[in-house]
Protein backbone atom coordinates (compact mmCIF):
# COMPACT_ATOMS: atom_id res chain seq x y z
CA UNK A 1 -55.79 -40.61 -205.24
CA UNK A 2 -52.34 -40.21 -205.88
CA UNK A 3 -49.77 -38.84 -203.09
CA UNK A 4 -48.09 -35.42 -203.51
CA UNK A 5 -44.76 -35.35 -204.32
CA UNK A 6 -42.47 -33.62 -201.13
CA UNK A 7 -40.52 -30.20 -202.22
CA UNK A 8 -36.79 -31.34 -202.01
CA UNK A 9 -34.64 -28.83 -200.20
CA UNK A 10 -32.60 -28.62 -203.90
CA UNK A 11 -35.73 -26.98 -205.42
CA UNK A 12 -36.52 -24.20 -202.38
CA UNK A 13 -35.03 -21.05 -204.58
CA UNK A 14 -36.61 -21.81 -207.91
CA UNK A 15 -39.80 -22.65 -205.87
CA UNK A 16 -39.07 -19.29 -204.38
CA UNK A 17 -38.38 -17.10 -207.18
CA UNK A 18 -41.85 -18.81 -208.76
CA UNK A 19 -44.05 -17.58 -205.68
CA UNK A 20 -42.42 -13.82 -206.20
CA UNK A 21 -43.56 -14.41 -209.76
CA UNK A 22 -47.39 -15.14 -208.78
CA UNK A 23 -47.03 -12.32 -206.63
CA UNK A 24 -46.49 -10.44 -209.33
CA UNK A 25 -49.40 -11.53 -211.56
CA UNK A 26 -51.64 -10.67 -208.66
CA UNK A 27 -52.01 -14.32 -207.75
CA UNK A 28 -51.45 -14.57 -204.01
CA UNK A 29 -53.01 -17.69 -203.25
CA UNK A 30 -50.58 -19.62 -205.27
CA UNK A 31 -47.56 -17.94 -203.50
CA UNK A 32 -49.31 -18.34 -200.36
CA UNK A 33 -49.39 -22.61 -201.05
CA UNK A 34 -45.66 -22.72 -202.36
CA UNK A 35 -44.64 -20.88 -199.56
CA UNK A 36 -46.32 -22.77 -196.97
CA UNK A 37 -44.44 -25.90 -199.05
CA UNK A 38 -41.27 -24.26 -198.44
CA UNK A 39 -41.48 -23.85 -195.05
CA UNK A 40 -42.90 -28.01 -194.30
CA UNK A 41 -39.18 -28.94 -195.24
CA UNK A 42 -37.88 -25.43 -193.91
CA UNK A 43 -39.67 -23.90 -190.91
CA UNK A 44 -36.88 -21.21 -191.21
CA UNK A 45 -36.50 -20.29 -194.65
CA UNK A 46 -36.60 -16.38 -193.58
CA UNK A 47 -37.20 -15.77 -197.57
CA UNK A 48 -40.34 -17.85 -197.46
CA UNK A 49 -41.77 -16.13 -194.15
CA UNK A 50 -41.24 -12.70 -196.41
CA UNK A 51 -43.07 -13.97 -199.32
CA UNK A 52 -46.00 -15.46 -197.19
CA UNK A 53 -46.33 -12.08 -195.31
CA UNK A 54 -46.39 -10.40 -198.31
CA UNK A 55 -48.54 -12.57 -200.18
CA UNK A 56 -50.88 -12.88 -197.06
CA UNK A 57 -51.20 -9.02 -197.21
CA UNK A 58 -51.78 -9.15 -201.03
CA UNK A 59 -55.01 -10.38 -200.23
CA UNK A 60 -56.24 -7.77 -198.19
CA UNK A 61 -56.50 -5.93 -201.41
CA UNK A 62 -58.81 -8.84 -202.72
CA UNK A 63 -61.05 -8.23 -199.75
CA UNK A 64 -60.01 -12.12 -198.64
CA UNK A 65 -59.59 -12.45 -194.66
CA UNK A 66 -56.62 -12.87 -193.24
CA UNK A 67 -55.51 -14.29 -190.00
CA UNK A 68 -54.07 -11.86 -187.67
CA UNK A 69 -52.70 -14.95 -185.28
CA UNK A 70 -50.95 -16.58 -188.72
CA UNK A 71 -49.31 -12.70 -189.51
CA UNK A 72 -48.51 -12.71 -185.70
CA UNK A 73 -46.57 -16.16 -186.15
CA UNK A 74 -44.87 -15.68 -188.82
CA UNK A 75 -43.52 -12.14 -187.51
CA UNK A 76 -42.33 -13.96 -184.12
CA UNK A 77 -40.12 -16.39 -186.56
CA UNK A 78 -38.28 -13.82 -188.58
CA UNK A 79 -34.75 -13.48 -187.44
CA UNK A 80 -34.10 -10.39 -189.64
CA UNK A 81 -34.05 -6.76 -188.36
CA UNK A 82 -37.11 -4.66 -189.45
């Protein structure tokens, strides 16, 4: 089985602006996994910790469960005022 290929730091907007786009096409599972990708080379990236909230409560439209301890985690990191 071939190895994945690592998300270079370079690519983190476009990589970005394509999860927002499978947000939009109701596909939240695929933002979900580039987001998580985003944040292995940048635990910080506050944009990707918005689009994984968001796409993470996409899903409880699809009826798909949802961790309440991952939401939780990824509220704690977010440096932003809300």
């Amino acid at each position: 089985m071939s190895e994945l290929k690592r998300l270079h730091k370079d690519a983190i907007p476009a990589a970005l602006e394509k999860a927002e786009r499978y947000r939009l096409l109701n596909e939240p599972g695929e933002a979900e996994s580039i987001c998580l990708d985003v944040l292995h080379v940048d635990p910080e990236n506050q944009h990707a910790i918005i689009m994984l909230l968001l796409a993470l409560t996409d899903r409880f439209e699809k009826g798909y469960g949802v961790s309440d301890s991952q939401t939780k985690e990824l509220l704690a990191r977010l440096n932003l005022e809300y």
